[in-house]
Protein backbone atom coordinates (compact mmCIF):
# COMPACT_ATOMS: atom_id res chain seq x y z
CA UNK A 1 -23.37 -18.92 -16.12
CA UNK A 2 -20.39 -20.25 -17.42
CA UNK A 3 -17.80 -22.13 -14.71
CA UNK A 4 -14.96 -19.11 -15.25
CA UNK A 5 -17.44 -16.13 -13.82
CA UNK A 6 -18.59 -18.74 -10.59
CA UNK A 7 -14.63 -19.14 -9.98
CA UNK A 8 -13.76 -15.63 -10.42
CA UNK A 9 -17.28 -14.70 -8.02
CA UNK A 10 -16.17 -17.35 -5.54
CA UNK A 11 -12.33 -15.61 -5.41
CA UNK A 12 -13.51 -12.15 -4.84
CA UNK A 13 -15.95 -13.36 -2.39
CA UNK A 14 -13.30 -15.25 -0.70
CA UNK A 15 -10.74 -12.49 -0.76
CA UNK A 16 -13.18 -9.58 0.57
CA UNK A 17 -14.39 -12.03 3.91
CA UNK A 18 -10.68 -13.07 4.25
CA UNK A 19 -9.91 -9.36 4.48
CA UNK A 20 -12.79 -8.49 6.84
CA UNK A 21 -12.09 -11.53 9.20
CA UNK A 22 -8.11 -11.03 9.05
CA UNK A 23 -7.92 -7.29 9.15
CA UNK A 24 -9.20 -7.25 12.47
CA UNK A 25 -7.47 -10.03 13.91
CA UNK A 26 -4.68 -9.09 12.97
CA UNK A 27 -3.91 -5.85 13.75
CA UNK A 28 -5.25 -6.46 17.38
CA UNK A 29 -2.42 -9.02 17.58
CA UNK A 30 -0.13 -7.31 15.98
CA UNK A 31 -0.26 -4.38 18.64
CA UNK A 32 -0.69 -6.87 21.34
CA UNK A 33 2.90 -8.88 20.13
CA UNK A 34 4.17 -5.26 19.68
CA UNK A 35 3.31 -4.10 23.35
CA UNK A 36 4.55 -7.09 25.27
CA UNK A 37 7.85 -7.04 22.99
CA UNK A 38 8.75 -3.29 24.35
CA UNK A 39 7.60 -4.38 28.31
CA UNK A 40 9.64 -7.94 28.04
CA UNK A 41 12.76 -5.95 26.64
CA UNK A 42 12.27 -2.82 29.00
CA UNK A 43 11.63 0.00 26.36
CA UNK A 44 8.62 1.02 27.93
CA UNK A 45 8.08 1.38 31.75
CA UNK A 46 4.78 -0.56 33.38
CA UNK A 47 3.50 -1.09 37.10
CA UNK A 48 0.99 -3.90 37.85
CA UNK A 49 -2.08 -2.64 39.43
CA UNK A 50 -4.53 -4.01 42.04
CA UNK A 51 -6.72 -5.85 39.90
CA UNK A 52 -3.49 -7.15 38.39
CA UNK A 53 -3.61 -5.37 34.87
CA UNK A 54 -0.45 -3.91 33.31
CA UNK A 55 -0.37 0.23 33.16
CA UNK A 56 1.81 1.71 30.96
CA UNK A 57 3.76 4.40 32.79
CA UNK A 58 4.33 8.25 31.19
CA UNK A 59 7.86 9.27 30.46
CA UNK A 60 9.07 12.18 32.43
CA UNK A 61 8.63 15.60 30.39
CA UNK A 62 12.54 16.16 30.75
CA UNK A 63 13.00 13.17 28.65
CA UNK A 64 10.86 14.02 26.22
CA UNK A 65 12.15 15.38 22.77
CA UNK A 66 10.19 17.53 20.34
CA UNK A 67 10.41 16.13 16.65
C-alpha cells in the first residue's frame, strides 16, 4: 500500500475512537458542569438527603408557565 492510504486509514481510525471515547465523556461532564452551575448560582432549588446526595427539588405548579 502506498504511505498516503496508511495516513489517511490511520486519521479516520483516529478520528472515529476519538469520537467514541470523547462523546461520552463529554457530554456526561458537560451536564454535570451544567447542573452544579444552576445549584451554585441558585437557579434551581436542591435539599441534601440522608445519604448525603443532592435532590433536585420540583417547582411549584403556580410557577410553572406553558410554552
Amino acid at each position: 500500500m502506498q504511505p498516503i492510504y496508511w495516513y489517511c486509514i490511520a486519521y479516520v481510525v483516529g478520528t472515529l475512537v476519538g469520537y467514541y471515547i470523547g462523546r461520552n465523556t463529554g457530554y456526561m461532564k458537560a451536564v454535570y458542569d451544567t447542573l452544579c452551575t444552576l445549584v451554585d448560582e441558585h437557579y434551581v432549588r436542591t435539599r441534601i438527603l440522608k445519604d448525603g446526595s443532592t435532590d433536585l427539588i420540583r417547582l411549584p405548579t403556580k410557577y410553572r408557565t406553558k410554552r
